[in-house]
N, C-alpha and C. Protein backbone atom coordinates (compact mmCIF):
# COMPACT_ATOMS: atom_id res chain seq x y z
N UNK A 1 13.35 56.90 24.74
CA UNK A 1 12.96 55.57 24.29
C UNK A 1 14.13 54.62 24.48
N UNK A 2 13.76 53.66 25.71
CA UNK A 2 14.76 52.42 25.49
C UNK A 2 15.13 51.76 24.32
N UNK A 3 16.07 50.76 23.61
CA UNK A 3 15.92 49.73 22.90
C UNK A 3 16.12 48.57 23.98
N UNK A 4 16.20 47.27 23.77
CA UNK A 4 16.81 46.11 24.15
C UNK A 4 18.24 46.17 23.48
N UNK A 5 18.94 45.44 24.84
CA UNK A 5 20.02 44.88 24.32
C UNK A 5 20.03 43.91 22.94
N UNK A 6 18.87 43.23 22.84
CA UNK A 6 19.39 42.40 21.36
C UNK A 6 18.56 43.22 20.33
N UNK A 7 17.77 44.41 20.43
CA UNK A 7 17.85 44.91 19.17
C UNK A 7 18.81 45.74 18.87
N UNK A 8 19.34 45.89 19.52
CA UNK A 8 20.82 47.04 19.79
C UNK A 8 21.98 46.09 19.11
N UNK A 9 21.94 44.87 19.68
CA UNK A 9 22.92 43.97 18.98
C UNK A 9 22.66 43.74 16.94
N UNK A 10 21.71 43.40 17.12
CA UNK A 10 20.68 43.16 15.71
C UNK A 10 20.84 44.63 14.93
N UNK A 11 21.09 45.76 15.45
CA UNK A 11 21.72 46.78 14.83
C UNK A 11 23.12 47.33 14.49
N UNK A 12 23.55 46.88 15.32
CA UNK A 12 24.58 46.79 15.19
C UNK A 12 25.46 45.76 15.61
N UNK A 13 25.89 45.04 15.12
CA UNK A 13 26.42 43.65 15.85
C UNK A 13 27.94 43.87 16.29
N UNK A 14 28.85 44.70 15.68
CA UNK A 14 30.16 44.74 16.08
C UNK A 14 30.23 46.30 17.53
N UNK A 15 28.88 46.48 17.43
CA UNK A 15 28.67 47.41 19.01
C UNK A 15 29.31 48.72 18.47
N UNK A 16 29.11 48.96 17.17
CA UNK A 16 29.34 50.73 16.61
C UNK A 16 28.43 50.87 15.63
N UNK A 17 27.48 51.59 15.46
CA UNK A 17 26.54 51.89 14.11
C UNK A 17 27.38 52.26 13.27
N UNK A 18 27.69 51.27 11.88
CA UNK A 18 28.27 51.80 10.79
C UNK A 18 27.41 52.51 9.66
N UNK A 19 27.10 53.62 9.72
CA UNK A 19 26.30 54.50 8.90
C UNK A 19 26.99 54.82 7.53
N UNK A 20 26.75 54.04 6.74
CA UNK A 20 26.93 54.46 5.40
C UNK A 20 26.34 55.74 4.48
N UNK A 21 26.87 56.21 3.96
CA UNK A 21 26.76 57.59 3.50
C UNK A 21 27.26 57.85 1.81
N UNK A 22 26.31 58.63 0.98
CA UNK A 22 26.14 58.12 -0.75
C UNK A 22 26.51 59.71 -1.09
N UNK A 23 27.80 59.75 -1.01
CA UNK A 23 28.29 61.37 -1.27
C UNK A 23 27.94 61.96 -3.03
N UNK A 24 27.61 60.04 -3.32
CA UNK A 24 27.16 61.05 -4.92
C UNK A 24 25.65 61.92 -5.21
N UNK A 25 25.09 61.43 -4.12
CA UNK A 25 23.80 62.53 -3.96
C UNK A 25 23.60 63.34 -3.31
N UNK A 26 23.84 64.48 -3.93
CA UNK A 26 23.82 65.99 -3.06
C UNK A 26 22.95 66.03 -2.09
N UNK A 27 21.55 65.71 -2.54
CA UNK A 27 19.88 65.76 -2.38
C UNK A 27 20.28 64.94 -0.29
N UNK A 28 21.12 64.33 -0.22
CA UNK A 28 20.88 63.32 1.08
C UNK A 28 22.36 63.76 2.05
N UNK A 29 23.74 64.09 1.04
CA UNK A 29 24.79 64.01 1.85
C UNK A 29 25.47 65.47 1.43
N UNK A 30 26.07 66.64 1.75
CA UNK A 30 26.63 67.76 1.21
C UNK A 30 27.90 67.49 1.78
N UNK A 31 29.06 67.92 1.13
CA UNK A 31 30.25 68.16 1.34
C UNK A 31 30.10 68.28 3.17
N UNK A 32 31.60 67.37 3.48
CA UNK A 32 31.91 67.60 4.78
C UNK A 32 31.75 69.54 5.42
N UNK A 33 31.64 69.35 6.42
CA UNK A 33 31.91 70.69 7.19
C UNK A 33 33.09 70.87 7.48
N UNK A 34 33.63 72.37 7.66
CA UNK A 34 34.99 72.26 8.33
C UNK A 34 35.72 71.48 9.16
N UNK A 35 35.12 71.14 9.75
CA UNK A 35 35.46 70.07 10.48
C UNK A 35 35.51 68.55 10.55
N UNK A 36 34.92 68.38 9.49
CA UNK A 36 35.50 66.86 8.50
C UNK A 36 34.40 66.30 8.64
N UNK A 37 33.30 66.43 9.61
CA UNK A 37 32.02 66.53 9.53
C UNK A 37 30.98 66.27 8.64
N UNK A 38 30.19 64.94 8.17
CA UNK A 38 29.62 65.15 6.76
C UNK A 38 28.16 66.21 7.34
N UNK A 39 27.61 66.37 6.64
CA UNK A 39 26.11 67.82 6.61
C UNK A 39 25.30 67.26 5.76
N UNK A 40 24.11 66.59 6.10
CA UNK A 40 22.84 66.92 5.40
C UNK A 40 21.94 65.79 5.99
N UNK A 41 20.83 65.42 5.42
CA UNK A 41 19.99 64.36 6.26
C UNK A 41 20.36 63.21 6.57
N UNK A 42 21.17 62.84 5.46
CA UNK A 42 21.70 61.07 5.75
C UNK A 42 22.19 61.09 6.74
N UNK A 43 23.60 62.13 7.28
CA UNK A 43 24.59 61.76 8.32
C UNK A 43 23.33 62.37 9.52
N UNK A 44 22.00 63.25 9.58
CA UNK A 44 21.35 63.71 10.61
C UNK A 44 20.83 62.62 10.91
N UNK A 45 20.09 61.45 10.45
CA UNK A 45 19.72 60.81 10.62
C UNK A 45 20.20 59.24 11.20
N UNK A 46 21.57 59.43 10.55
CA UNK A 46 22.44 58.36 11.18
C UNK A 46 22.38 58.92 12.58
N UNK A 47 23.39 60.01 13.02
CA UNK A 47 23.64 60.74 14.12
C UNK A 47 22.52 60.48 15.32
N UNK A 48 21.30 60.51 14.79
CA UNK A 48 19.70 60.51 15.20
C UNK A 48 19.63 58.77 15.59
N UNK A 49 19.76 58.01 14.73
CA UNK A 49 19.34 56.74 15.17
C UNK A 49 20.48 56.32 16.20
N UNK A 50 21.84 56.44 16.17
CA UNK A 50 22.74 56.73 17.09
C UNK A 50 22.48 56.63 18.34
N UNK A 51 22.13 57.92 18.49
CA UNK A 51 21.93 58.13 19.69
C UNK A 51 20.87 58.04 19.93
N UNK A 52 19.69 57.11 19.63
CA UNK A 52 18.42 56.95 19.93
C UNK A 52 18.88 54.97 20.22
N UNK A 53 19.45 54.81 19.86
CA UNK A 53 19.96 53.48 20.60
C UNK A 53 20.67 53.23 21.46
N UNK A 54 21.78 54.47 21.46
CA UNK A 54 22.74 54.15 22.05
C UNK A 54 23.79 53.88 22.45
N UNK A 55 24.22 53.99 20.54
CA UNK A 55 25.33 53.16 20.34
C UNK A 55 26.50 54.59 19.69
N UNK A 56 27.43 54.17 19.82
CA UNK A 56 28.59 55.08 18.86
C UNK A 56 28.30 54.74 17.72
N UNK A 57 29.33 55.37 17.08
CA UNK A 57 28.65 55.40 15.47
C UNK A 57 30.29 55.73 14.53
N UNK A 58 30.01 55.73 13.39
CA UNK A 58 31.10 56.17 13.01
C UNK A 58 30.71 56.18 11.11
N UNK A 59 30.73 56.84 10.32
CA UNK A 59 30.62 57.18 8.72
C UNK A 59 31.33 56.45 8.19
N UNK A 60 30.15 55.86 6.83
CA UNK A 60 31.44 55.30 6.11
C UNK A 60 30.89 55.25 4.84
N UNK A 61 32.26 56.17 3.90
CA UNK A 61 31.66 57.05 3.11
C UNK A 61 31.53 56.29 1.57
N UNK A 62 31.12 56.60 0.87
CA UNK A 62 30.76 56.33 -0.53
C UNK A 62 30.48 57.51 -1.86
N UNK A 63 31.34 57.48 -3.24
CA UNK A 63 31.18 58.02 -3.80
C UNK A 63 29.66 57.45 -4.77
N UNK A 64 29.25 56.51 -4.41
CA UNK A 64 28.12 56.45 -5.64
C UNK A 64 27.29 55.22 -4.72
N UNK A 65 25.67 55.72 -4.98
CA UNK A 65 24.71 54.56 -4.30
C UNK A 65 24.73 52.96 -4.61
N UNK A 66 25.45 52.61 -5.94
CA UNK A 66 25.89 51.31 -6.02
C UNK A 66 26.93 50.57 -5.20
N UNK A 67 27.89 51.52 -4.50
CA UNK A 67 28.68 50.97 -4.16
C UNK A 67 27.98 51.18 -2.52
N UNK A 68 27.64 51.96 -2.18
CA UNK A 68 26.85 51.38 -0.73
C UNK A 68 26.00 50.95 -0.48
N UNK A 69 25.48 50.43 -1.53
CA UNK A 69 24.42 49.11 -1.69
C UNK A 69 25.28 47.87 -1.46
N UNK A 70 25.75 47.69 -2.16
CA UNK A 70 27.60 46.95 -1.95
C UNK A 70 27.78 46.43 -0.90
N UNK A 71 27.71 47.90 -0.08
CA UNK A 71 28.34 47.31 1.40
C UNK A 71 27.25 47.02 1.98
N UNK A 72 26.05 47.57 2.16
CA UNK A 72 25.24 47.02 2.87
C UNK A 72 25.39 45.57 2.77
N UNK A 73 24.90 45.34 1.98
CA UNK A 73 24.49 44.21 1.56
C UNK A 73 25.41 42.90 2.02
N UNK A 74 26.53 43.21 1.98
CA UNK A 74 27.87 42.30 2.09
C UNK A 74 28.19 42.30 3.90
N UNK A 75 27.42 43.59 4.43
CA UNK A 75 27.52 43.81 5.96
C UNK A 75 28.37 44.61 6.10
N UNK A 76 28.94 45.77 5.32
CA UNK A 76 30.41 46.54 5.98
C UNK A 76 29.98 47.29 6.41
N UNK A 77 28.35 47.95 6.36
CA UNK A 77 27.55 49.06 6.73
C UNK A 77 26.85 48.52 7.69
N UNK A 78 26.00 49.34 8.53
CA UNK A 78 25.00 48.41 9.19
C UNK A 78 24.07 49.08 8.72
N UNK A 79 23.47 50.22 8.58
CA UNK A 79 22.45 50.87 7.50
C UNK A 79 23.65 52.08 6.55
N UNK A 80 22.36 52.12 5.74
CA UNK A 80 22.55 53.17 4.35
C UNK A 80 21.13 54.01 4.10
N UNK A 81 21.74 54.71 3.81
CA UNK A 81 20.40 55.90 3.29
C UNK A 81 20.23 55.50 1.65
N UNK A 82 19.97 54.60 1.20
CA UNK A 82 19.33 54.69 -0.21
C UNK A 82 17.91 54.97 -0.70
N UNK A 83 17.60 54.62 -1.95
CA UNK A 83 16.48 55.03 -2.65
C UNK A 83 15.88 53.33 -2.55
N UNK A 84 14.18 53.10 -1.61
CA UNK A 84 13.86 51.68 -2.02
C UNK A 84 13.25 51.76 -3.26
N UNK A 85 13.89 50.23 -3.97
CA UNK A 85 13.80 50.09 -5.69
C UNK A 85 13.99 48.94 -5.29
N UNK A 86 12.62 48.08 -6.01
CA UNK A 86 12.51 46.62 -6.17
C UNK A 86 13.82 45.89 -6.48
N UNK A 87 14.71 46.23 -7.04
CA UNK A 87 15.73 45.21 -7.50
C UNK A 87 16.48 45.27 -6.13
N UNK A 88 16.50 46.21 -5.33
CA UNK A 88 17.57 46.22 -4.21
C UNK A 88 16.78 45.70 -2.90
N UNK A 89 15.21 45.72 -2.55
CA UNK A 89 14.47 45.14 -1.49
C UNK A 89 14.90 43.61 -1.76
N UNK A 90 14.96 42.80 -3.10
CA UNK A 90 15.01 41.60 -3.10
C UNK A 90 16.34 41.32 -2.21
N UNK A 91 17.28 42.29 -2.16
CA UNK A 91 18.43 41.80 -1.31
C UNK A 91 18.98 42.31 0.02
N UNK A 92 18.22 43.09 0.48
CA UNK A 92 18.62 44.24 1.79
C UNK A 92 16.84 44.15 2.16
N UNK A 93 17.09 44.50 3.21
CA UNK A 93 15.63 45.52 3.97
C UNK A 93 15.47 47.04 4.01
N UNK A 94 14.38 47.57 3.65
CA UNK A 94 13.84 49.08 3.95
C UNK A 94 13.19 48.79 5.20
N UNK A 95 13.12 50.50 5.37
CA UNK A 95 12.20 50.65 6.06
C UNK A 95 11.37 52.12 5.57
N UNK A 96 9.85 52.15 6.34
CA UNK A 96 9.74 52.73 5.55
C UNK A 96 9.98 54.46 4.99
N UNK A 97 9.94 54.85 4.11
CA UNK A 97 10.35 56.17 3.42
C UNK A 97 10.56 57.18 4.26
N UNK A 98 11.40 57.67 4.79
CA UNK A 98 12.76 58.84 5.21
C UNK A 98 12.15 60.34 4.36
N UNK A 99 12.27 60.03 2.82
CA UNK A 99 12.11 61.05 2.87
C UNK A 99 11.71 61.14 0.81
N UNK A 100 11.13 61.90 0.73
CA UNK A 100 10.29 61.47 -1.13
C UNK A 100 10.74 62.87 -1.97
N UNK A 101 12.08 62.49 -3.01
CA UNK A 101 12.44 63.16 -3.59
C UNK A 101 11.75 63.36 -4.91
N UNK A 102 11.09 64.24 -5.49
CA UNK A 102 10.59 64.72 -6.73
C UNK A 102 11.42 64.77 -7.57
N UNK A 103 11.55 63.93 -8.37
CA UNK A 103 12.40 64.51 -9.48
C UNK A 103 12.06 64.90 -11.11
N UNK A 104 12.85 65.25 -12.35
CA UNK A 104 11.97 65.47 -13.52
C UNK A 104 13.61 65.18 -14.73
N UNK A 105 13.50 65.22 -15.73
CA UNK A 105 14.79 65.75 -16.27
C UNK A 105 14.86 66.85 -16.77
N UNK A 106 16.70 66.78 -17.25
CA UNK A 106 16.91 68.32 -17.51
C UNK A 106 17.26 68.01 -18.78
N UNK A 107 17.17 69.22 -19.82
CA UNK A 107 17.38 69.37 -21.00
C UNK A 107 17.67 70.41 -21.33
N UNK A 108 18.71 69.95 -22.45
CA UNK A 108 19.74 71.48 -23.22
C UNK A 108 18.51 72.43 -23.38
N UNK A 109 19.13 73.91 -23.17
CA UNK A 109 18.21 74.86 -23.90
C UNK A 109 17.90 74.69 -25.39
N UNK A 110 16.70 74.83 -25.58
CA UNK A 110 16.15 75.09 -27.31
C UNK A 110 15.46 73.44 -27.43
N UNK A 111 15.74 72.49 -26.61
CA UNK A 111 15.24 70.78 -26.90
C UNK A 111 13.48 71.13 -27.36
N UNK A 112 13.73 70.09 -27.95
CA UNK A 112 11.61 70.10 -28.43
C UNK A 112 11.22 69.23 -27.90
N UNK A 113 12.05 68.90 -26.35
CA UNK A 113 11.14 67.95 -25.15
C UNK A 113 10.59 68.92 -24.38
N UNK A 114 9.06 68.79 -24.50
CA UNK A 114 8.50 69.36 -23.35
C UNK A 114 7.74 68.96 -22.13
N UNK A 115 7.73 67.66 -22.15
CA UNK A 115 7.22 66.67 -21.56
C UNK A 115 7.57 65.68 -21.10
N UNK A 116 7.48 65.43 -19.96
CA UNK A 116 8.34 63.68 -19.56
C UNK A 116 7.73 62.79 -20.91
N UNK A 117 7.12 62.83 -20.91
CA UNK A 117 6.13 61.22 -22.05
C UNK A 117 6.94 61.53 -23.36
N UNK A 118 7.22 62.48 -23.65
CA UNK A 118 8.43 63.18 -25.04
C UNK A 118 9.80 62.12 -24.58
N UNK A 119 9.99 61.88 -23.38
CA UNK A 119 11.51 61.16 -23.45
C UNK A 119 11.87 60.12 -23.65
N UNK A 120 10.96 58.88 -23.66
CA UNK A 120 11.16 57.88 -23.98
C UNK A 120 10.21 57.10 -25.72
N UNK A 121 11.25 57.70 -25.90
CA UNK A 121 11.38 57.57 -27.59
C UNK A 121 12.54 57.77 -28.58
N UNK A 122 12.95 57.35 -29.83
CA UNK A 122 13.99 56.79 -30.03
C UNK A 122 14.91 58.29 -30.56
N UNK A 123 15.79 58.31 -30.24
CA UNK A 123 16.64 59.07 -30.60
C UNK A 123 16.81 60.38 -29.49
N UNK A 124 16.10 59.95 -28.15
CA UNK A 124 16.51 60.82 -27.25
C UNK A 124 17.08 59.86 -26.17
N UNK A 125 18.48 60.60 -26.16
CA UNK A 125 19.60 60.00 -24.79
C UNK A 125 19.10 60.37 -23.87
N UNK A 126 19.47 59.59 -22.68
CA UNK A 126 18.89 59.74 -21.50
C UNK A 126 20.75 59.56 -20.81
N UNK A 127 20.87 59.97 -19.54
CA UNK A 127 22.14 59.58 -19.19
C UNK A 127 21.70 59.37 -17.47
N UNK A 128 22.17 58.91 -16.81
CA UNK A 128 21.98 58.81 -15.55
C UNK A 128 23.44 58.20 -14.47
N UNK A 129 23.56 58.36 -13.44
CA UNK A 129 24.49 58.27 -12.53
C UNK A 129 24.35 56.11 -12.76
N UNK A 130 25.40 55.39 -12.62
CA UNK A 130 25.20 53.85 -12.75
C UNK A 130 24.95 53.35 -11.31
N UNK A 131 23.57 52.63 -11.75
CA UNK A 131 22.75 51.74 -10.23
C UNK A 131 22.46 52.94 -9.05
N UNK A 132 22.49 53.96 -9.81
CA UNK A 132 21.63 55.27 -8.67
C UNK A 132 20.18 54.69 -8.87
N UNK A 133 19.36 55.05 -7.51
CA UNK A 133 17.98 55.07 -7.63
C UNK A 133 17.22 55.18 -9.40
N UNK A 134 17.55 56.28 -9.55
CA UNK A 134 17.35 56.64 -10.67
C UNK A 134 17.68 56.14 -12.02
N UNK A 135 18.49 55.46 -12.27
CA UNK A 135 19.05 54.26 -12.76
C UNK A 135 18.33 53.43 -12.67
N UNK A 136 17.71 52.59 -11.45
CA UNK A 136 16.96 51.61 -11.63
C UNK A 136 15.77 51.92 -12.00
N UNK A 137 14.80 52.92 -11.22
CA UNK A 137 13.53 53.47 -11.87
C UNK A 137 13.82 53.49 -13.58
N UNK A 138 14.21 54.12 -14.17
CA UNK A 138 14.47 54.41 -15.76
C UNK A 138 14.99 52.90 -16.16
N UNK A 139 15.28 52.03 -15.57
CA UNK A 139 15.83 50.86 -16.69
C UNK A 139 14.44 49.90 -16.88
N UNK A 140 13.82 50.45 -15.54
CA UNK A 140 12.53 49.53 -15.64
C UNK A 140 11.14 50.04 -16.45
N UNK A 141 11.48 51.42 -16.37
CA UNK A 141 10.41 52.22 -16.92
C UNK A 141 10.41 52.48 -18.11
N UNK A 142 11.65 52.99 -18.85
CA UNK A 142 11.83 53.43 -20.09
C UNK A 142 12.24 52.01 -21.02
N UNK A 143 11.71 52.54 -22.15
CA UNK A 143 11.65 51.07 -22.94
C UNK A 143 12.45 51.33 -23.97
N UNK A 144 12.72 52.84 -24.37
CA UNK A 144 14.01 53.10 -25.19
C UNK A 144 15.90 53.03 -25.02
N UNK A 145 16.81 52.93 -25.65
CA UNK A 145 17.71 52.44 -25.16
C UNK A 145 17.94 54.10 -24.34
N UNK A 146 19.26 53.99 -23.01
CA UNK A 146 19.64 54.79 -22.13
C UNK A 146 21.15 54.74 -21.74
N UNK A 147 21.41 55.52 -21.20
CA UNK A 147 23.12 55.37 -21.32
C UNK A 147 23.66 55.43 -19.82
N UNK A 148 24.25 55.04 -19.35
CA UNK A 148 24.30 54.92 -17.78
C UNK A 148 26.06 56.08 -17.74
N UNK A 149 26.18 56.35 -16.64
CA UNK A 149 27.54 57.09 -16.38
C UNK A 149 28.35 56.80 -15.05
């Protein structure tokens, strides 16, 4: 598959795909490979659009999805693998869904939560990674207070 030169530009404008990468989610990015190499779908998929344009490429890494929202957004990235969540479409573009993570919470052994609908009610903490996907789903969803990390 060809691209055009100006969607090639429009992807990358400084003529290197800067692929941003959210090392705080296991689920998308795993520890580099021996070879300094990041491993898992985000960097396969960078790698993938890459060379499906055309262009060189080069990682650029991030400990937490807020902060490469960050860069997107500001342009230091040219894409990112995030989670689309209404508060972040109002300021970036998706496209659509990569890939649909299931998730649930976890709880100490012996808890008398047995149910998602059990968690949002008063006197159960919730904790979550700050401005992760998950973070935003739960600030919009849950109506009890939550504790961010």
């Amino acid at each position: 598959m060809q691209i055009s030169p100006a969607a090639r530009a429009e992807l990358a404008p400084g003529g290197k795909l800067r692929v941003g990468l959210n090392y705080g989610n296991f689920l998308l990015v795993l520890k580099d490979g021996p070879g300094g190499e990041p491993r898992g779908i985000a960097p396969d998929l960078g790698r993938e659009l890459a060379r499906r344009a055309g262009l060189p490429f080069e990682f650029v890494k991030f400990d937490a999805a807020g902060k490469l929202f960050d860069a997107v957004k500001a342009g230091q990235c040219d894409v990112g693998f995030l989670g689309a969540e209404p508060q972040r479409a109002a300021e970036v573009e998706f496209t659509p869904a990569y890939l649909e993570l299931p998730v649930t919470f976890l709880v100490p052994a012996g808890s008398p939560i047995r149910s998602i609908a059990e968690v949002d009610r008063d006197g159960v903490r919730v904790s979550v990674s700050e401005r992760s996907a998950y973070d935003l789903y739960l600030s919009r969803n849950l109506k009890k207070e939550r504790e961010s990390a």
